[in-house]
PDB file of N, CA and C in Angstrom:
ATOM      1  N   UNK A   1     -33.442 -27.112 -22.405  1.00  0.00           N
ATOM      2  CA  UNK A   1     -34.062 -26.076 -23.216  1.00  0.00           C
ATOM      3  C   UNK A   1     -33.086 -24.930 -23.437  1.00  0.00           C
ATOM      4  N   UNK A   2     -33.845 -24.358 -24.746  1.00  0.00           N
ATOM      5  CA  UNK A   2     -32.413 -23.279 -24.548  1.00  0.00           C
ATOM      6  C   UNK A   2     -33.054 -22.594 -24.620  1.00  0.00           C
ATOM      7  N   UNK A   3     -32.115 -20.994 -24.403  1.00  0.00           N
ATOM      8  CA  UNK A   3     -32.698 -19.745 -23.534  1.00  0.00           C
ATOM      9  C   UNK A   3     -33.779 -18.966 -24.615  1.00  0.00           C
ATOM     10  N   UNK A   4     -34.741 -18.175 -24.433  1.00  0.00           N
ATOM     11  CA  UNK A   4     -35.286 -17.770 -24.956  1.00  0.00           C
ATOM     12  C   UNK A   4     -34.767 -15.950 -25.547  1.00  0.00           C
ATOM     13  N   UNK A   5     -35.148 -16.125 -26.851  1.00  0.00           N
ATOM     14  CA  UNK A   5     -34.051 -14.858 -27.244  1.00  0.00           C
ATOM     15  C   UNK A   5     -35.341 -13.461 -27.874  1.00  0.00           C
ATOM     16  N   UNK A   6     -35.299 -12.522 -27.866  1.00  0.00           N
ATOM     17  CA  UNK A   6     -36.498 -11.975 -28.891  1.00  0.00           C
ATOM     18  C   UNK A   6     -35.934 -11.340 -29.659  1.00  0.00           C
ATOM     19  N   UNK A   7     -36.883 -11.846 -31.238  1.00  0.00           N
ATOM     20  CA  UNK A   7     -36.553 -12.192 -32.464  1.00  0.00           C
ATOM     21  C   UNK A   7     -35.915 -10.731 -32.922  1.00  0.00           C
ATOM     22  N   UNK A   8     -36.568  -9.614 -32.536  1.00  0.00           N
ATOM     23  CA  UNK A   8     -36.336  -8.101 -33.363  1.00  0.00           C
ATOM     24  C   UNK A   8     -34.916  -8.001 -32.357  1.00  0.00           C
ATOM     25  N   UNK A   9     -34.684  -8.229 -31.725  1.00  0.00           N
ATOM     26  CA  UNK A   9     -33.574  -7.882 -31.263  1.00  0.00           C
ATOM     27  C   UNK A   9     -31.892  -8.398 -31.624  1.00  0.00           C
ATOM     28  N   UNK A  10     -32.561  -9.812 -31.771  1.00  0.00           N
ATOM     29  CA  UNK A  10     -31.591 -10.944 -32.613  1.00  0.00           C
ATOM     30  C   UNK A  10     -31.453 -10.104 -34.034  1.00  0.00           C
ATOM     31  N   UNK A  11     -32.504  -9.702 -34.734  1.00  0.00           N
ATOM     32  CA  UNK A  11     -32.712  -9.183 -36.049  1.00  0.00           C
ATOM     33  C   UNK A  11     -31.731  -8.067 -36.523  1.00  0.00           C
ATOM     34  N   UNK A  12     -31.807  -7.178 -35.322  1.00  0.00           N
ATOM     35  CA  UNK A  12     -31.089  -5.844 -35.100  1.00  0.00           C
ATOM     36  C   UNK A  12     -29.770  -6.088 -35.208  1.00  0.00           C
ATOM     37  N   UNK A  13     -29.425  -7.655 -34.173  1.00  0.00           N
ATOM     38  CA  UNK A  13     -27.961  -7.218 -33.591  1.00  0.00           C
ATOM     39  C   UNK A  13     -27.726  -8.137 -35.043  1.00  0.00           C
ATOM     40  N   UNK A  14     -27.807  -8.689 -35.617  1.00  0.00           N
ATOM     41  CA  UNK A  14     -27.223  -9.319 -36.769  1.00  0.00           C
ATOM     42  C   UNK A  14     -27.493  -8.191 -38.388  1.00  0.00           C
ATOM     43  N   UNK A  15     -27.858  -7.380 -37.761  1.00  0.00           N
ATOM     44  CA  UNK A  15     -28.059  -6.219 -39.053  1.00  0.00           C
ATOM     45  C   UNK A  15     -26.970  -5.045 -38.597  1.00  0.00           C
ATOM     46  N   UNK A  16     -26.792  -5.227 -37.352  1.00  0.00           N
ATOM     47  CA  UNK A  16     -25.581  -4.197 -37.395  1.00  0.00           C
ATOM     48  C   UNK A  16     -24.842  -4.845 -37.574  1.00  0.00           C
ATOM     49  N   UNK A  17     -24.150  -6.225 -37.224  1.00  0.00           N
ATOM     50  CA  UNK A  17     -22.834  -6.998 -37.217  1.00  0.00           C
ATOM     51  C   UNK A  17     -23.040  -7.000 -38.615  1.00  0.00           C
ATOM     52  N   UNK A  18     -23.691  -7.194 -39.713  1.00  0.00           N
ATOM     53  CA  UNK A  18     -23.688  -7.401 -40.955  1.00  0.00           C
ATOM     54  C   UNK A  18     -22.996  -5.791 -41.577  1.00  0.00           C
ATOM     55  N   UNK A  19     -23.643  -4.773 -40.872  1.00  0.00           N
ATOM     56  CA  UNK A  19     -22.937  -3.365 -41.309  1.00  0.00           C
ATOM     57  C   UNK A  19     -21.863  -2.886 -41.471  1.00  0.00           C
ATOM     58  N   UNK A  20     -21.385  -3.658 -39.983  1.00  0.00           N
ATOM     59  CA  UNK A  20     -20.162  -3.078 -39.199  1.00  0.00           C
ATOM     60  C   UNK A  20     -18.966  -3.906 -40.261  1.00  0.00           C
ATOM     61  N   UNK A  21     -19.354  -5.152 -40.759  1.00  0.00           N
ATOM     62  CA  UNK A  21     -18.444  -5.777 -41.588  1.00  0.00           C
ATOM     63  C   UNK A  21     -18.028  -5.479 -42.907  1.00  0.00           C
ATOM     64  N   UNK A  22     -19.851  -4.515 -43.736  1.00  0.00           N
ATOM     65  CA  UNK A  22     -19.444  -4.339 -45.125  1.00  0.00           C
ATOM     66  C   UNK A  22     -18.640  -2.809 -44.473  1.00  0.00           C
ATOM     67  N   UNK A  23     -18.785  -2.386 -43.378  1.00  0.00           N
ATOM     68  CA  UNK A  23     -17.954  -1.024 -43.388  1.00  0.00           C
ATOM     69  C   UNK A  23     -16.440  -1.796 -43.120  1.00  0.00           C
ATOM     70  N   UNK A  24     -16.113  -2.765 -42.721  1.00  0.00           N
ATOM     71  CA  UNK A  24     -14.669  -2.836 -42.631  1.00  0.00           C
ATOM     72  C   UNK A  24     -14.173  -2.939 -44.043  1.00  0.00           C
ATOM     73  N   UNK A  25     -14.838  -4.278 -44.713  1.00  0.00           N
ATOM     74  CA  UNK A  25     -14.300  -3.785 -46.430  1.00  0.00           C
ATOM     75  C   UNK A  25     -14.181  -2.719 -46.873  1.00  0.00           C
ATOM     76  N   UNK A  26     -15.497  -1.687 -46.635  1.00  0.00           N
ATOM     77  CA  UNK A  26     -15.240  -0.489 -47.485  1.00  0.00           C
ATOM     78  C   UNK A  26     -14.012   0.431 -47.039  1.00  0.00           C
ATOM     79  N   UNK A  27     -13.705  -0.105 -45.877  1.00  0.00           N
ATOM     80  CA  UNK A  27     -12.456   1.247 -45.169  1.00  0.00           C
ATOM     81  C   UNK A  27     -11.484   0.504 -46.002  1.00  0.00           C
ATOM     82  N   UNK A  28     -11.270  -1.103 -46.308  1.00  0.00           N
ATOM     83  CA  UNK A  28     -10.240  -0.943 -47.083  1.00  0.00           C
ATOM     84  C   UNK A  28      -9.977  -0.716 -48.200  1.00  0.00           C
ATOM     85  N   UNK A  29     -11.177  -1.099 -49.110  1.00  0.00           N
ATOM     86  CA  UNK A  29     -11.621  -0.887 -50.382  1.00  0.00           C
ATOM     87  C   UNK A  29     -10.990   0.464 -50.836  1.00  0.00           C
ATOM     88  N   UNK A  30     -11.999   1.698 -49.951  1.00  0.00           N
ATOM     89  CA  UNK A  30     -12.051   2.966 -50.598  1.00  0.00           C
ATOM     90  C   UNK A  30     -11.073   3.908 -49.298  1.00  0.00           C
ATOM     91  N   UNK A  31     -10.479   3.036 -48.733  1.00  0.00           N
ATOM     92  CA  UNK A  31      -9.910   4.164 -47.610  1.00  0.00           C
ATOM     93  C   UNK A  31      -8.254   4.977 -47.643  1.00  0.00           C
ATOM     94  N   UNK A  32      -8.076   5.668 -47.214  1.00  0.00           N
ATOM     95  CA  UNK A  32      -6.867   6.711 -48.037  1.00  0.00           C
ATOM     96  C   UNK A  32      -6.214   6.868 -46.650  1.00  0.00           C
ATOM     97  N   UNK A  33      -4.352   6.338 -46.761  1.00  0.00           N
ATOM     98  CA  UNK A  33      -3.708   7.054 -45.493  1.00  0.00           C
ATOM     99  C   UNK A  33      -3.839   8.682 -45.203  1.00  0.00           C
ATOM    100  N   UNK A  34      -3.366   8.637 -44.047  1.00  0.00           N
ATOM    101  CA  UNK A  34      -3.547  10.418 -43.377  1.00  0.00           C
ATOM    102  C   UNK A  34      -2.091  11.349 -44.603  1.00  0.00           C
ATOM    103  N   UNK A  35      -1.226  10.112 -44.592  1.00  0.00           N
ATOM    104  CA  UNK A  35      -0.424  10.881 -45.516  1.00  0.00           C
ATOM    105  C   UNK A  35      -0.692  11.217 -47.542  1.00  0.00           C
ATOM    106  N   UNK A  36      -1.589  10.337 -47.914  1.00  0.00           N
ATOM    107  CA  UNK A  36      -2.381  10.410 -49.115  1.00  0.00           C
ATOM    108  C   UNK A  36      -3.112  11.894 -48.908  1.00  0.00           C
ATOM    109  N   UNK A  37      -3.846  11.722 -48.120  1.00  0.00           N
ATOM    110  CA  UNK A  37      -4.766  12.779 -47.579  1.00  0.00           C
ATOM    111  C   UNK A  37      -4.294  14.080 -47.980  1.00  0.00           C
ATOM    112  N   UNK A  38      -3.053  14.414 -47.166  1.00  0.00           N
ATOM    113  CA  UNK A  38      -2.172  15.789 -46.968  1.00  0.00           C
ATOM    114  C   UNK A  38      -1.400  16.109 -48.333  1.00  0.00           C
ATOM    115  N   UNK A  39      -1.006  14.920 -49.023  1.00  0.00           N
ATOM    116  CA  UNK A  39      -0.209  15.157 -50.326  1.00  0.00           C
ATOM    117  C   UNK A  39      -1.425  15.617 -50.814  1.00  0.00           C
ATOM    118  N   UNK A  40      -2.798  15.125 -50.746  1.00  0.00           N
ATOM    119  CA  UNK A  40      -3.620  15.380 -51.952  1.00  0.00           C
ATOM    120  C   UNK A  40      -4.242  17.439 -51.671  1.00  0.00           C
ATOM    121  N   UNK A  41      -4.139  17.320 -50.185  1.00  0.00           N
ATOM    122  CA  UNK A  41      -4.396  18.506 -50.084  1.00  0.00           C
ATOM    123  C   UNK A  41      -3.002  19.549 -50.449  1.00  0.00           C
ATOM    124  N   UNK A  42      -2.109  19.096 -50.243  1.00  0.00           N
ATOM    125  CA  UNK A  42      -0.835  20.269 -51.149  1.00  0.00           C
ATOM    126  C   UNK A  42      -0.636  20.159 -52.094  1.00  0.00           C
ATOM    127  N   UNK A  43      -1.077  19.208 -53.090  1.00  0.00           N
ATOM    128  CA  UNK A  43      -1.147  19.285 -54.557  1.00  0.00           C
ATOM    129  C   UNK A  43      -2.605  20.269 -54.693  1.00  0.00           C
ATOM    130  N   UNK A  44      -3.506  20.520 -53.971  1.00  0.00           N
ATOM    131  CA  UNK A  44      -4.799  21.245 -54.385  1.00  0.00           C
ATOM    132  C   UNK A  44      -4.112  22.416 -54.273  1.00  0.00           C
ATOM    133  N   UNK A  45      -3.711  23.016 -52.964  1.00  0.00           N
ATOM    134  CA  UNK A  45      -3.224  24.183 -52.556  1.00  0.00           C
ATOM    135  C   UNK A  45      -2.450  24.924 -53.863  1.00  0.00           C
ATOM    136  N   UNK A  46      -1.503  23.914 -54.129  1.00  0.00           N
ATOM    137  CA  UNK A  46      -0.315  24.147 -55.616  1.00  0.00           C
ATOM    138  C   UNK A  46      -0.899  24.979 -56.412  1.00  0.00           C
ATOM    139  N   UNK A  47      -2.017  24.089 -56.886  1.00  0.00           N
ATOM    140  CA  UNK A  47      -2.802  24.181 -58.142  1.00  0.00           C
ATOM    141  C   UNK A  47      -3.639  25.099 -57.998  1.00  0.00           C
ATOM    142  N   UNK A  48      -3.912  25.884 -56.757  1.00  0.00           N
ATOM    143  CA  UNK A  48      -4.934  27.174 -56.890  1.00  0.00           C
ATOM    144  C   UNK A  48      -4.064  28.328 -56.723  1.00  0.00           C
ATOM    145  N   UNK A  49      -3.594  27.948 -56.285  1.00  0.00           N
ATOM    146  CA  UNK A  49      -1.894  29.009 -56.131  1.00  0.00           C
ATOM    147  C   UNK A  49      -1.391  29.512 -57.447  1.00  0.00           C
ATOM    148  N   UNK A  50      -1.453  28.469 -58.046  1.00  0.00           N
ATOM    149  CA  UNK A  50      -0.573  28.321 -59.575  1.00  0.00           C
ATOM    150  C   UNK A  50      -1.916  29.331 -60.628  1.00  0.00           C
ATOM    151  N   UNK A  51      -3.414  29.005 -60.594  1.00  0.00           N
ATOM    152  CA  UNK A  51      -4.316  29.806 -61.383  1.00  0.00           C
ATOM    153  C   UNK A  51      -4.546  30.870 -60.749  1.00  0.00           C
ATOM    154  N   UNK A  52      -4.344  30.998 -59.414  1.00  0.00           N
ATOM    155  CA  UNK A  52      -4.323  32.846 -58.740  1.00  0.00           C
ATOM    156  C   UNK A  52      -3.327  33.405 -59.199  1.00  0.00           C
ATOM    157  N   UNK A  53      -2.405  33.022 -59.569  1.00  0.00           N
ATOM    158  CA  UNK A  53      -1.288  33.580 -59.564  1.00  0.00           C
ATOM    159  C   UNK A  53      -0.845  34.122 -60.872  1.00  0.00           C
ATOM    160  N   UNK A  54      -1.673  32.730 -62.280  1.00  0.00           N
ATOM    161  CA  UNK A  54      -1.929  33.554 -63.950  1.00  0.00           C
ATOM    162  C   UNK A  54      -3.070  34.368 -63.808  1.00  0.00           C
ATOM    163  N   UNK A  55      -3.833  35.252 -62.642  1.00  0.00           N
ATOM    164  CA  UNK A  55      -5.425  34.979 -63.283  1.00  0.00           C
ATOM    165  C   UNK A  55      -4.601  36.866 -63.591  1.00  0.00           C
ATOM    166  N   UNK A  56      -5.767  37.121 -64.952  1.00  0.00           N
ATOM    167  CA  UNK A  56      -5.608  38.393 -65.347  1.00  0.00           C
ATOM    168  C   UNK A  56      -6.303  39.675 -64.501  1.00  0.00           C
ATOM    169  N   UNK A  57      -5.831  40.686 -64.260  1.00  0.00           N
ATOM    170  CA  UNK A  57      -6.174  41.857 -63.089  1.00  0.00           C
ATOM    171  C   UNK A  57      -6.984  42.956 -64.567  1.00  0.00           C
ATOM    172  N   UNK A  58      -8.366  42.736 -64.075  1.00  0.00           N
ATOM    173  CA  UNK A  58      -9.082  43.557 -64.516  1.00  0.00           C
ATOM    174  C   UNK A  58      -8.879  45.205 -64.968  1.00  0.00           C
ATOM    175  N   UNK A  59      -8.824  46.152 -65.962  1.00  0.00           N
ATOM    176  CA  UNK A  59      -8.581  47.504 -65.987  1.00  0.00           C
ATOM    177  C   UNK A  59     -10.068  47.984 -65.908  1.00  0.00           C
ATOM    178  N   UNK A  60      -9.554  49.756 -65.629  1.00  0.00           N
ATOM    179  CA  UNK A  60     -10.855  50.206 -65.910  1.00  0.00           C
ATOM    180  C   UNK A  60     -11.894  49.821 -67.350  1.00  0.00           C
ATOM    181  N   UNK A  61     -11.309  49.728 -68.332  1.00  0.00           N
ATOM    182  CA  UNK A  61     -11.884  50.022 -69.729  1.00  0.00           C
ATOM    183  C   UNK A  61     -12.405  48.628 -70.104  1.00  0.00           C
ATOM    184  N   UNK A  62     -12.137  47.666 -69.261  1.00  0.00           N
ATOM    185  CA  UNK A  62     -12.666  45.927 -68.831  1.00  0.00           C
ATOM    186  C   UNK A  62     -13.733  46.163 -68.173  1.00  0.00           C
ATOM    187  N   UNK A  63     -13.383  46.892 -66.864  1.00  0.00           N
ATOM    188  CA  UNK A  63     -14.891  46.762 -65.913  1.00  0.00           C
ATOM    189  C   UNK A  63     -15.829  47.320 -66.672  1.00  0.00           C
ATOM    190  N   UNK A  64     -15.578  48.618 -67.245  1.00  0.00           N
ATOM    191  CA  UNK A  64     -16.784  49.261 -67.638  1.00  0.00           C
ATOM    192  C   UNK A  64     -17.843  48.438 -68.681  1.00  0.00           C
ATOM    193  N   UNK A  65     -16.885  47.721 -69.392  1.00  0.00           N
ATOM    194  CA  UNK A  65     -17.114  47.637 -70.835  1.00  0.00           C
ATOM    195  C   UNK A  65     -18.449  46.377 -70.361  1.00  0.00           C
ATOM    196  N   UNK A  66     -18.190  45.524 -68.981  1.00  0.00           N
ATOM    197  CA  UNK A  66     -18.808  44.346 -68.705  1.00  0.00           C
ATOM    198  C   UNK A  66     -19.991  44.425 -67.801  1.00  0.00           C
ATOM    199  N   UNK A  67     -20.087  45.459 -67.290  1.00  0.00           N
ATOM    200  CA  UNK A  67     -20.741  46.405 -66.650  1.00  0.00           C
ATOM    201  C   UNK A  67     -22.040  46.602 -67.433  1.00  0.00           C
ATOM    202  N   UNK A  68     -21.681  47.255 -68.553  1.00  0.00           N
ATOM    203  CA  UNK A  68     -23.122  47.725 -69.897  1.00  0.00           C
ATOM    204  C   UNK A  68     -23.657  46.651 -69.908  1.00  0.00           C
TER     205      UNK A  68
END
């Protein structure tokens, strides 16, 4: 005879092993090195750097006017 197993538990552990697998595809599918990562964050940095750096400095006769 063979061993007796219960069913929700069998159910469970084959619903996580089923998880744990579509998560390995997806890490490769959609997953990004640590060095992708860091380029993508110093190209952001660049690029806010770069529009702080055109943005126009408000005068008095601006504030007021936006103010009304």
């Amino acid at each position: 005879m063979s061993n007796v197993i219960n069913l929700r538990q069998a159910r469970k552990a084959k619903a996580r092993a089923d998880k744990a697998s579509q998560a390995e595809v997806n890490r490769v599918k959609f997953g990004r090195s640590k060095a992708q990562r860091v380029a993508d964050a110093a190209d952001e940095k660049a690029r806010i750097a770069l529009l702080e750096g055109a943005r126009r400095e408000k005068t008095n006769g601006q504030a007021d006017a936006e103010e009304s």
